[in-house]
N, C-alpha and C. Protein backbone atom coordinates (compact mmCIF):
# COMPACT_ATOMS: atom_id res chain seq x y z
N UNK A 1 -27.12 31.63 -3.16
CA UNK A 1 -26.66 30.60 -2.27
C UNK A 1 -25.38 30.01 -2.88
N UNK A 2 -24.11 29.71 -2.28
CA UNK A 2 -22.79 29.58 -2.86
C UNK A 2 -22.73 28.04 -2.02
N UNK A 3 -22.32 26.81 -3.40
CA UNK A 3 -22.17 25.49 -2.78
C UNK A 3 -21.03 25.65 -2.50
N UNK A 4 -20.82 24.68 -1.35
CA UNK A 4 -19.20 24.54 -1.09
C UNK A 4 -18.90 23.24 -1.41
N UNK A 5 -18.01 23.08 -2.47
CA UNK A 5 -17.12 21.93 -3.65
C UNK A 5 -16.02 21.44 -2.67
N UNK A 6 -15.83 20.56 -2.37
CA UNK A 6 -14.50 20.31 -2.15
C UNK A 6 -13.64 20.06 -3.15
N UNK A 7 -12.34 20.56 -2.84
CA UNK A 7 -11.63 20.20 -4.11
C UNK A 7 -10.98 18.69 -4.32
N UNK A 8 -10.52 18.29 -5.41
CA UNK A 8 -10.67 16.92 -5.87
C UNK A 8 -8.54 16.86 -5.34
N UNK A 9 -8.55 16.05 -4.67
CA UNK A 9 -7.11 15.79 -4.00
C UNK A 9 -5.88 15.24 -5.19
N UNK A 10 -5.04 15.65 -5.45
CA UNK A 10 -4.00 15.32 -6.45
C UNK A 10 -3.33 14.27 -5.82
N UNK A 11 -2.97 13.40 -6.62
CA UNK A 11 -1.58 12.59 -6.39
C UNK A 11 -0.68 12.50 -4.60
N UNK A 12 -0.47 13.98 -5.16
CA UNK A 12 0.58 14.24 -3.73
C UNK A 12 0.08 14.46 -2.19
N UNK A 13 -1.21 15.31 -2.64
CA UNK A 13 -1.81 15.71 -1.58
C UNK A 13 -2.31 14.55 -0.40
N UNK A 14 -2.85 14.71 0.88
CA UNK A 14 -2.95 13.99 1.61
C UNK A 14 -4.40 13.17 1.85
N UNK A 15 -4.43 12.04 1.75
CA UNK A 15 -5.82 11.75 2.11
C UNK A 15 -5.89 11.54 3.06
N UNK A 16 -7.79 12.02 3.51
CA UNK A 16 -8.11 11.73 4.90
C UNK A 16 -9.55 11.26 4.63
N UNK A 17 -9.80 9.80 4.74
CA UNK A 17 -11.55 9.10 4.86
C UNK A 17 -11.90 9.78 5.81
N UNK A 18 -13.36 9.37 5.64
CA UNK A 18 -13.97 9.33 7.51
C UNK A 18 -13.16 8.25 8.19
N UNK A 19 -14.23 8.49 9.49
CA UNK A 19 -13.26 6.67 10.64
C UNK A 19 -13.26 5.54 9.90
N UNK A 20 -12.61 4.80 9.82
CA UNK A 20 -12.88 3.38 9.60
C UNK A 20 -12.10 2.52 10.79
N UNK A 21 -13.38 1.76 11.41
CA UNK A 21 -13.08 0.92 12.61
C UNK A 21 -12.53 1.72 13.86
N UNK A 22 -13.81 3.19 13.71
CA UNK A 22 -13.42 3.78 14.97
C UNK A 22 -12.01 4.34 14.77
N UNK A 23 -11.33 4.83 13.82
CA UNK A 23 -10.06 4.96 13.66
C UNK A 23 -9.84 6.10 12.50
N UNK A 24 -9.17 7.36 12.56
CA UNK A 24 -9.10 8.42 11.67
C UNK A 24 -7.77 7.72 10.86
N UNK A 25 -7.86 7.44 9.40
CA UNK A 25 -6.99 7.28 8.42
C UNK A 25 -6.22 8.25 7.59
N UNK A 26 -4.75 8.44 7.57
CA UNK A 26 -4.62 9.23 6.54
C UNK A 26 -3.74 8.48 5.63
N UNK A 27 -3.19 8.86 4.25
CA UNK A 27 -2.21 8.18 3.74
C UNK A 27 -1.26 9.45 3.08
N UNK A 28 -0.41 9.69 3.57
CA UNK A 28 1.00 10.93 3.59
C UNK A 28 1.63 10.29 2.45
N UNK A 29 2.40 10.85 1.56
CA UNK A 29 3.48 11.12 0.95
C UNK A 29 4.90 11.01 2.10
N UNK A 30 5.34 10.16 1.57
CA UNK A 30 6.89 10.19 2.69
C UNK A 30 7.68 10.84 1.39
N UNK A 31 8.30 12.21 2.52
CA UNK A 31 8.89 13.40 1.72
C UNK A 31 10.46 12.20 2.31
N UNK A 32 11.53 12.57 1.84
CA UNK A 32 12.58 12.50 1.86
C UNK A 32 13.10 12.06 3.85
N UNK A 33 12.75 13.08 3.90
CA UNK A 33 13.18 13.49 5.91
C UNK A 33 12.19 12.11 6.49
N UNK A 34 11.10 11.54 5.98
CA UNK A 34 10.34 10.57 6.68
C UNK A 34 11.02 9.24 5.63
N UNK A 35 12.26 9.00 5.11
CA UNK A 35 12.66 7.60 4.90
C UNK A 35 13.26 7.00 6.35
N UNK A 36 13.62 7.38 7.07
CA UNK A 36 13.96 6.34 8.54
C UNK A 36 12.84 5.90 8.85
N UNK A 37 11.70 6.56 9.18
CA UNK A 37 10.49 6.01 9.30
C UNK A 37 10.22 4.85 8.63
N UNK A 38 9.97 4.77 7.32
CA UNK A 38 9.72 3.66 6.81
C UNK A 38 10.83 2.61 6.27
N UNK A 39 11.92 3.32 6.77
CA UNK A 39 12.89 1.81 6.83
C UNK A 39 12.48 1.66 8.10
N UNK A 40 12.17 1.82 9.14
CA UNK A 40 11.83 0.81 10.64
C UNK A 40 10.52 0.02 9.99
N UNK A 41 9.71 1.14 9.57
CA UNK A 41 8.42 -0.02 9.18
C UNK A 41 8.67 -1.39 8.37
N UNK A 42 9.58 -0.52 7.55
CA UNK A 42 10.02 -1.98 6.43
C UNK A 42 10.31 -3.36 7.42
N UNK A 43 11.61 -2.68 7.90
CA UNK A 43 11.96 -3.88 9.37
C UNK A 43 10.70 -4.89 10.03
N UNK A 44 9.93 -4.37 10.04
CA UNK A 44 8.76 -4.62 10.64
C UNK A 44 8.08 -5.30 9.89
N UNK A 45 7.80 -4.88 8.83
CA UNK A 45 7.33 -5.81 7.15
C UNK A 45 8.48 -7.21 7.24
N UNK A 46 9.54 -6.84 6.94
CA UNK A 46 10.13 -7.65 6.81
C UNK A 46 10.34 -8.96 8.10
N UNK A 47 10.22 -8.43 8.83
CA UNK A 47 9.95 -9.47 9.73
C UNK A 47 9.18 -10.93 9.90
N UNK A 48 7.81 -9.87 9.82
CA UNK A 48 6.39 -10.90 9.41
C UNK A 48 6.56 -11.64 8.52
N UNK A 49 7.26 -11.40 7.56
CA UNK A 49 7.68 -12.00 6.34
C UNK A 49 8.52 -12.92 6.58
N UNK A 50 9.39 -12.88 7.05
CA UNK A 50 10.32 -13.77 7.35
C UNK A 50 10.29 -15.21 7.87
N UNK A 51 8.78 -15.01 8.58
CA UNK A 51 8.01 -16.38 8.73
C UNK A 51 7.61 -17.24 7.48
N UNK A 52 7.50 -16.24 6.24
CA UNK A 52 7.30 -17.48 5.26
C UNK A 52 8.31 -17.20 4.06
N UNK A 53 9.33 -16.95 4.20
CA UNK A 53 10.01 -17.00 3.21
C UNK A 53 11.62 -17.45 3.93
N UNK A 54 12.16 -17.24 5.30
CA UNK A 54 13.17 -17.75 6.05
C UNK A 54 14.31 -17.10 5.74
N UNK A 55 13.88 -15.52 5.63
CA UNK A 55 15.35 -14.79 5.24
C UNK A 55 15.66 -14.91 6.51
N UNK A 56 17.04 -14.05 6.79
CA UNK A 56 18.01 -14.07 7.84
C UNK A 56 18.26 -12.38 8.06
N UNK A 57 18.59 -12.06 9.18
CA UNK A 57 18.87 -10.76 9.50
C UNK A 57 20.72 -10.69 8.81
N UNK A 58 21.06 -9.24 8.40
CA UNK A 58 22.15 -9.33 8.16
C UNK A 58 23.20 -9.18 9.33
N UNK A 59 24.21 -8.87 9.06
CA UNK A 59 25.25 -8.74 10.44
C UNK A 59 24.88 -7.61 11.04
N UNK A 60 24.40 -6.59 10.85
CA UNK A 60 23.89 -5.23 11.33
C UNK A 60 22.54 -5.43 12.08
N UNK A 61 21.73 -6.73 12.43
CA UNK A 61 20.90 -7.14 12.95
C UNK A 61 19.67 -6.99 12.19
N UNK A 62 20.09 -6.21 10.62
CA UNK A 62 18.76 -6.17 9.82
C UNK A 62 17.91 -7.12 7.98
N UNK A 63 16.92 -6.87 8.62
CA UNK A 63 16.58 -7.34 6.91
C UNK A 63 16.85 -6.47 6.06
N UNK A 64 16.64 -5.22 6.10
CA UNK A 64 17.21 -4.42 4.88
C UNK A 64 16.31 -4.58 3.48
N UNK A 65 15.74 -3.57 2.99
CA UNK A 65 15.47 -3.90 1.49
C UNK A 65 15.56 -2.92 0.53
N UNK A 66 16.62 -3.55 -0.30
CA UNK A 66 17.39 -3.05 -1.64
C UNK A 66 16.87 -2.21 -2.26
N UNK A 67 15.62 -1.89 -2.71
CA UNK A 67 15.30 -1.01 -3.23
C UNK A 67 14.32 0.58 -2.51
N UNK A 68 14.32 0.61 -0.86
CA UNK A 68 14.31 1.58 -0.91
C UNK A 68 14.32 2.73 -1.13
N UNK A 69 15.30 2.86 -1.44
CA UNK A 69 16.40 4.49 -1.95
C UNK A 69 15.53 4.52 -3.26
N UNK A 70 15.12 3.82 -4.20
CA UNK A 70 14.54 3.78 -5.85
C UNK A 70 13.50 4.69 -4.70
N UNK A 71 12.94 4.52 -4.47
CA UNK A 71 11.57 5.73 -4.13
C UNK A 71 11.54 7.10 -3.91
N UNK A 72 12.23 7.17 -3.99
CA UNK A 72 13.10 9.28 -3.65
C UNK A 72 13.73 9.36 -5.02
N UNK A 73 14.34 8.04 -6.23
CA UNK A 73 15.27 8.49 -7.20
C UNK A 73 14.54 8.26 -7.96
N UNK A 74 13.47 7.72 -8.60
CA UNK A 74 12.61 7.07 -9.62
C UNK A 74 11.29 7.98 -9.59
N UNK A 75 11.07 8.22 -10.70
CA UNK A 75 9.81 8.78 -10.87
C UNK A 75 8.26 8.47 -10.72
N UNK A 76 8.60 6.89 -11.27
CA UNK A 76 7.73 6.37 -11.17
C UNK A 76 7.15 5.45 -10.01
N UNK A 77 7.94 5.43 -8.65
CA UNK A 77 8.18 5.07 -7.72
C UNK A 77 7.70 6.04 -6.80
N UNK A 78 6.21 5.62 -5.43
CA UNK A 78 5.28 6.58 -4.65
C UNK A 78 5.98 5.78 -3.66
N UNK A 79 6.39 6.39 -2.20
CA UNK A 79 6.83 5.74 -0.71
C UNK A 79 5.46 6.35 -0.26
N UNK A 80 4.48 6.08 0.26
CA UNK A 80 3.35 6.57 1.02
C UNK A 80 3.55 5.97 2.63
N UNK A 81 2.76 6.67 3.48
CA UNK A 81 2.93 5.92 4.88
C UNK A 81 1.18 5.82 5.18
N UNK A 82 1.10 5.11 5.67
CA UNK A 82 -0.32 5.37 6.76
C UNK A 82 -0.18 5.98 8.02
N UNK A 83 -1.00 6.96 8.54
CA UNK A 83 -1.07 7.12 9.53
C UNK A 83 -2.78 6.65 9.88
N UNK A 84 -2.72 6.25 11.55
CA UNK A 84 -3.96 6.04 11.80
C UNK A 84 -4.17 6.98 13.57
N UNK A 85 -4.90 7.78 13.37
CA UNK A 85 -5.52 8.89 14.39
C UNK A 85 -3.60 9.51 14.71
N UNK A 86 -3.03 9.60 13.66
CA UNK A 86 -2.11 10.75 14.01
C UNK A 86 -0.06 10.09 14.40
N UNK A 87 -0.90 8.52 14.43
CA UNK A 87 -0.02 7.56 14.56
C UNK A 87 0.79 6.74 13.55
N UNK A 88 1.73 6.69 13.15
CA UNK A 88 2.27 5.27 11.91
C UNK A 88 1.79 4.55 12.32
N UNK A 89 0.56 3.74 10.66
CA UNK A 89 0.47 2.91 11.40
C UNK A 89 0.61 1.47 10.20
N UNK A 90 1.94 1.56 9.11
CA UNK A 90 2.32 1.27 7.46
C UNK A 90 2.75 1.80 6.79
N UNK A 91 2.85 1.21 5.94
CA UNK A 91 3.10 1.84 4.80
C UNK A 91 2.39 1.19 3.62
N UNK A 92 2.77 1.77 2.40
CA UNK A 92 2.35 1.35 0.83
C UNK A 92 3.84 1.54 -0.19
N UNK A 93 3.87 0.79 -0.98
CA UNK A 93 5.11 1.09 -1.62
C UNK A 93 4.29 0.58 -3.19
N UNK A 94 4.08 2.35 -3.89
CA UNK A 94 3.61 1.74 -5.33
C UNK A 94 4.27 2.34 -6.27
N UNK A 95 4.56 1.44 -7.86
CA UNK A 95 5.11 1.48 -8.88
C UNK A 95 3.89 2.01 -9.84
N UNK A 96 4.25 3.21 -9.78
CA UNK A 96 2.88 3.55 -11.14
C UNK A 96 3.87 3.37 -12.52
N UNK A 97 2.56 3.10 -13.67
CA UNK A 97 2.99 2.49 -14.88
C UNK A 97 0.97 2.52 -15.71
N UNK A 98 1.86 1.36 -16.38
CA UNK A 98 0.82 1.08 -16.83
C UNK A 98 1.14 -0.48 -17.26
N UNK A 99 0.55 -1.35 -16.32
CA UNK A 99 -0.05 -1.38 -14.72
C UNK A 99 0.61 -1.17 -14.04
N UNK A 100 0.07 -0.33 -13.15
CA UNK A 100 0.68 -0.23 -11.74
C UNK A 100 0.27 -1.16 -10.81
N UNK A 101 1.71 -1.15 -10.03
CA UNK A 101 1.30 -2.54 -8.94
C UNK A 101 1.74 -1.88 -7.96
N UNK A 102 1.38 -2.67 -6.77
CA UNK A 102 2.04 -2.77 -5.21
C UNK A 102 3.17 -3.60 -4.93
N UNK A 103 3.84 -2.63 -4.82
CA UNK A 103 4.91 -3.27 -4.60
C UNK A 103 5.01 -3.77 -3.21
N UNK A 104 4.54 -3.12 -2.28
CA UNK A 104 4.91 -4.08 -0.61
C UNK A 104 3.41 -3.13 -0.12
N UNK A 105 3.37 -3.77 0.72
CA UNK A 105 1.88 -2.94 1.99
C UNK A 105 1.85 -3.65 2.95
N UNK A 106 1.95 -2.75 3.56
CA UNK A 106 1.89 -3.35 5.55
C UNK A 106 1.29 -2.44 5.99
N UNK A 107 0.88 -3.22 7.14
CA UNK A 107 -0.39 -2.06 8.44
C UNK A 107 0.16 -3.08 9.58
N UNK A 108 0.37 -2.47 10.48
CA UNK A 108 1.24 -3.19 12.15
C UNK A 108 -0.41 -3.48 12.67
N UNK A 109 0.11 -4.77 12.71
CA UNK A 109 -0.73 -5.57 13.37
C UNK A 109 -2.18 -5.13 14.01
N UNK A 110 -1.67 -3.92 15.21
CA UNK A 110 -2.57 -3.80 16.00
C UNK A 110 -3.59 -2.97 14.96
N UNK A 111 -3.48 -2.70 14.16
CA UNK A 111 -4.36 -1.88 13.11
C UNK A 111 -5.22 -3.09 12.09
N UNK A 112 -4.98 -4.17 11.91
CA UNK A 112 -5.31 -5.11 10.96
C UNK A 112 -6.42 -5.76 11.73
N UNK A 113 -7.35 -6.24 10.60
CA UNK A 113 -8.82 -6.90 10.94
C UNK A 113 -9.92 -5.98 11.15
N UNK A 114 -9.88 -4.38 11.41
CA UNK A 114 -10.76 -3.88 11.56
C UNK A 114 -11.24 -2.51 10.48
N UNK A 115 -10.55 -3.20 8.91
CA UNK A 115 -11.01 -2.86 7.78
C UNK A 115 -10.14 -1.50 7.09
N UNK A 116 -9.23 -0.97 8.13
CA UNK A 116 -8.16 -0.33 7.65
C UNK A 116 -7.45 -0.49 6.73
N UNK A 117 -6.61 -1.62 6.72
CA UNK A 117 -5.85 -2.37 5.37
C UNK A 117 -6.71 -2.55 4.24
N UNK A 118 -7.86 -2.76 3.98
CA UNK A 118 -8.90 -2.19 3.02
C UNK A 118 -9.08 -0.96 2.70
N UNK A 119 -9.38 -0.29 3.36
CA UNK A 119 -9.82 1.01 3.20
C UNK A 119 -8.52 1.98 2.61
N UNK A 120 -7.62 1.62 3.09
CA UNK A 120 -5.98 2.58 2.54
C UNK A 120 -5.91 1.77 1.38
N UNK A 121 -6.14 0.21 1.27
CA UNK A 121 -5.69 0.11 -0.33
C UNK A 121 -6.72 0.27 -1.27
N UNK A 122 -7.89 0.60 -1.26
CA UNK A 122 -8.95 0.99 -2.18
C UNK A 122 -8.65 2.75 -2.53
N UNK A 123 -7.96 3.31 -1.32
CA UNK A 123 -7.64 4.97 -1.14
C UNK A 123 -6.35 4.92 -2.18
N UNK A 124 -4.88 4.11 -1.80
CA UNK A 124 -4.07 3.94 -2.85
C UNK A 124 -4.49 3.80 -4.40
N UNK A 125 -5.54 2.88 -4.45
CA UNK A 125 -6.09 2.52 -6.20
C UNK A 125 -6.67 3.96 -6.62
N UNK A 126 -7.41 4.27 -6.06
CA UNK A 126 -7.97 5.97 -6.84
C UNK A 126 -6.89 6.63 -6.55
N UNK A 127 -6.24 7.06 -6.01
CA UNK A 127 -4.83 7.57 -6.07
C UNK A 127 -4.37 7.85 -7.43
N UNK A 128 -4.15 6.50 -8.07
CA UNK A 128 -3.24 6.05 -9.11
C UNK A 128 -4.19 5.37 -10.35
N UNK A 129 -5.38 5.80 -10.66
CA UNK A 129 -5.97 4.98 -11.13
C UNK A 129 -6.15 4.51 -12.79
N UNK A 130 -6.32 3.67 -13.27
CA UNK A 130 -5.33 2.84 -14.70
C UNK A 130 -5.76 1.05 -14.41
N UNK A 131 -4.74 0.73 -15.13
CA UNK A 131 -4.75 -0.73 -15.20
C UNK A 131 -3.78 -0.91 -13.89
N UNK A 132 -4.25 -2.34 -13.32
CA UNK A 132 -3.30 -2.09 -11.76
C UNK A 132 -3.01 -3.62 -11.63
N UNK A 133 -1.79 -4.81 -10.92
CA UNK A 133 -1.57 -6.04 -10.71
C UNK A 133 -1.03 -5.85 -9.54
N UNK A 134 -1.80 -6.78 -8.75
CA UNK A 134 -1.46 -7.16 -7.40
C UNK A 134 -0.87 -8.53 -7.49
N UNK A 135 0.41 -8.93 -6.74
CA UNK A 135 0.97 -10.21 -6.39
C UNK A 135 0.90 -10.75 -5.08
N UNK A 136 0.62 -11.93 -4.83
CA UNK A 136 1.11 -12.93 -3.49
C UNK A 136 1.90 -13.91 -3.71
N UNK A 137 3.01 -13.87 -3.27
CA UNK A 137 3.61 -15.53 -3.28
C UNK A 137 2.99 -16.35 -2.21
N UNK A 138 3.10 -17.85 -2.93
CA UNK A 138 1.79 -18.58 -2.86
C UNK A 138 1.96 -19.00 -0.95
N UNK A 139 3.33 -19.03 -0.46
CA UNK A 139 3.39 -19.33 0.95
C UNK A 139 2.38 -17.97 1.54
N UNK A 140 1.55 -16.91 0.86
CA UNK A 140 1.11 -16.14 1.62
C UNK A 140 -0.49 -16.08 1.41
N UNK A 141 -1.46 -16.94 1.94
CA UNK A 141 -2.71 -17.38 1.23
C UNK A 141 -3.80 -16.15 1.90
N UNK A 142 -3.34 -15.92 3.10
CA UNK A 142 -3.62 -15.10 3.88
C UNK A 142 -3.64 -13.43 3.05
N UNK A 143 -2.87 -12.94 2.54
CA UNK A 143 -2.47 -12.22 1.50
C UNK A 143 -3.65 -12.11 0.38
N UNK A 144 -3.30 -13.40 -0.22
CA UNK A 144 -4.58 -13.65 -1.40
C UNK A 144 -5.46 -13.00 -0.79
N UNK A 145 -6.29 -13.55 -0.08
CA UNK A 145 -7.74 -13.45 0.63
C UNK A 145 -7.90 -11.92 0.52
N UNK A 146 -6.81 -11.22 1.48
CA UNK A 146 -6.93 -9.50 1.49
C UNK A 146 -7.25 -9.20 0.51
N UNK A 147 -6.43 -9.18 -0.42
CA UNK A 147 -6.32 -8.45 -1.39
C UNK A 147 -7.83 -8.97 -2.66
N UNK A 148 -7.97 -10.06 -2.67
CA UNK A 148 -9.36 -10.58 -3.23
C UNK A 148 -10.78 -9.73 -2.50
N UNK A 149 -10.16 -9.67 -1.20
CA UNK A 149 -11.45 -8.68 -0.75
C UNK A 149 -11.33 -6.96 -0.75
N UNK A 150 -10.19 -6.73 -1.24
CA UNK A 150 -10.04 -5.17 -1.36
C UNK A 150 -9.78 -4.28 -2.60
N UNK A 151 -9.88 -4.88 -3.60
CA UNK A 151 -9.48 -4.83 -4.95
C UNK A 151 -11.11 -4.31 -5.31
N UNK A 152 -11.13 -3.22 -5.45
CA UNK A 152 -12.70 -2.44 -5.93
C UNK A 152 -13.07 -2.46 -7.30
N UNK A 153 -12.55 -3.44 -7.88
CA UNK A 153 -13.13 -3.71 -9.60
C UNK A 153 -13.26 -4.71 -9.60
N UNK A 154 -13.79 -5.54 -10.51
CA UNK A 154 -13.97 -7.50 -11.11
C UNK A 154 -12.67 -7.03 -11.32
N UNK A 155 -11.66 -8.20 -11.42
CA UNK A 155 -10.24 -8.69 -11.01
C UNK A 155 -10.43 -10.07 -11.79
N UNK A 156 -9.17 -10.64 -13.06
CA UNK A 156 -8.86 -11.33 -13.42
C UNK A 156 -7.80 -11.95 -12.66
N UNK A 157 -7.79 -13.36 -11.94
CA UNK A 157 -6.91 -13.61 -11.19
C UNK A 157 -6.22 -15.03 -11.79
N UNK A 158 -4.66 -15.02 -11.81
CA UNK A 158 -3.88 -15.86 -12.69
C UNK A 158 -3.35 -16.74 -11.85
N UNK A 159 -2.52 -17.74 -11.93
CA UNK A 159 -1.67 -17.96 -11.08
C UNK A 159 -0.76 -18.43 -11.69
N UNK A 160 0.29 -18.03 -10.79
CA UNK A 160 1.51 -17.94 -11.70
C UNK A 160 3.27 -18.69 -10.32
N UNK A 161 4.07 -18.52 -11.31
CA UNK A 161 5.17 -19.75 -10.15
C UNK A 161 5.35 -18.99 -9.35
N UNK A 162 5.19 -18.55 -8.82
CA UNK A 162 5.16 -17.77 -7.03
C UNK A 162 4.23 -17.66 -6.98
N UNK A 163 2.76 -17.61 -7.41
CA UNK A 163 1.84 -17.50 -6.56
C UNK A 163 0.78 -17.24 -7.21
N UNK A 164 -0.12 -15.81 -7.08
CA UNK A 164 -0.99 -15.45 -7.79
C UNK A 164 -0.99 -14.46 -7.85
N UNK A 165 -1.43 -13.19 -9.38
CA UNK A 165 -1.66 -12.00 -9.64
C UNK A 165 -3.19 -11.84 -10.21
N UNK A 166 -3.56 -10.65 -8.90
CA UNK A 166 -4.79 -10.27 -10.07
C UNK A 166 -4.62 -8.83 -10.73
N UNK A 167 -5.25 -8.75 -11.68
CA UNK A 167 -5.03 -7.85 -12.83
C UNK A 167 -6.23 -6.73 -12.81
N UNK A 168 -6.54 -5.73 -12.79
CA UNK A 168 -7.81 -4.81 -12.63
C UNK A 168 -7.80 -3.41 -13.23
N UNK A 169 -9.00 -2.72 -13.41
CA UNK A 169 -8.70 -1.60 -13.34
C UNK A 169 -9.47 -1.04 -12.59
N UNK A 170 -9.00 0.40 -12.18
CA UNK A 170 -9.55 1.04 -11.59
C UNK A 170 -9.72 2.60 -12.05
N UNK A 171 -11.07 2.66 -12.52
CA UNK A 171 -11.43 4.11 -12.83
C UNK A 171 -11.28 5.33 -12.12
N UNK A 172 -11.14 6.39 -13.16
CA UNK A 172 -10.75 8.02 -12.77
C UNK A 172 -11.65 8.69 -12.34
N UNK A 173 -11.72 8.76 -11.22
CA UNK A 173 -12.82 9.71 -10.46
C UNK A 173 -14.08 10.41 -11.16
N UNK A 174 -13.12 11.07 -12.69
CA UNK A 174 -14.35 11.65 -13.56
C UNK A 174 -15.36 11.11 -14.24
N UNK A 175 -14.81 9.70 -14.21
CA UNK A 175 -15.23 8.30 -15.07
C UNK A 175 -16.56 7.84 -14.39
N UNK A 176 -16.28 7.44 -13.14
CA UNK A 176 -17.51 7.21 -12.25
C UNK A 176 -18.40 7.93 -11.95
């Protein structure tokens, strides 16, 4: 009788959960050809944002953010997207290290509250897994909360002049 193993997904490769919230998840690698994509998403990030921090669009009608391009030139720099049932439906922007953090994460609206934005950032942490720091600046309390409920280890949480970081790790697949 021959078991069938699935094989254990690398770094690059694509994840796919079961449904969560009635909804097929994946989280892609944005190759090069999918950065317009997630500069609109960014736009879109940046937007929401803009309610609590009061940037301004530039003369080109955009927010724009500077470090984009570092994610295609930096090594240590992952551009991931979400898709949900086949759709964009976010992104993830992470700095592996040691700790690795999140650098930005968004899920468009109509995808949020029904456990998605959980489920992709618990999928990001085994991804990358090590010592890991999550940030909120403090105008984002809403933020806190997420991330206090999606963070899959005990979490040392600081607070600090923008806001608050929690600190964690998250074990290697072989570990568990």
């Amino acid at each position: 009788m021959a078991l069938n193993v699935a094989p254990v997904p690398s770094p690059t490769a694509v994840s796919r959960p079961p449904y969560v919230g009635g909804v097929n998840i994946e989280i892609v690698d944005a190759a090069l050809g999918d950065k317009p994509v997630l500069r609109r998403l960014m736009e879109l990030y940046m937007y929401d944002f803009s309610e609590l921090d009061g940037r301004e669009l530039d003369q080109h009608g955009l927010f724009g953010y500077r470090y984009l391009d570092h994610y295609w030139t930096a090594p240590e720099r992952h551009p991931l997207l979400i898709r949900c049932e086949d759709r964009w439906a976010g992104f993830a922007l992470v700095r592996a290290g040691n700790p690795s953090s999140m650098a930005e994460f968004f899920v468009l609206r109509k995808y949020r509250r029904r456990g998605i934005g959980r489920e992709v950032a618990q999928m990001v942490f085994r991804r990358f897994p090590g010592r890991w720091e999550v940030e909120e600046v403090r105008e984002n309390p809403a933020a806190r909360r997420f991330w206090q409920r999606s963070i899959p280890a005990t979490f040392e949480e600081v607070e600090t002049a923008e806001g608050w970081k929690q600190k964690f790790v998250v074990e290697s697949p072989e570990r568990c």
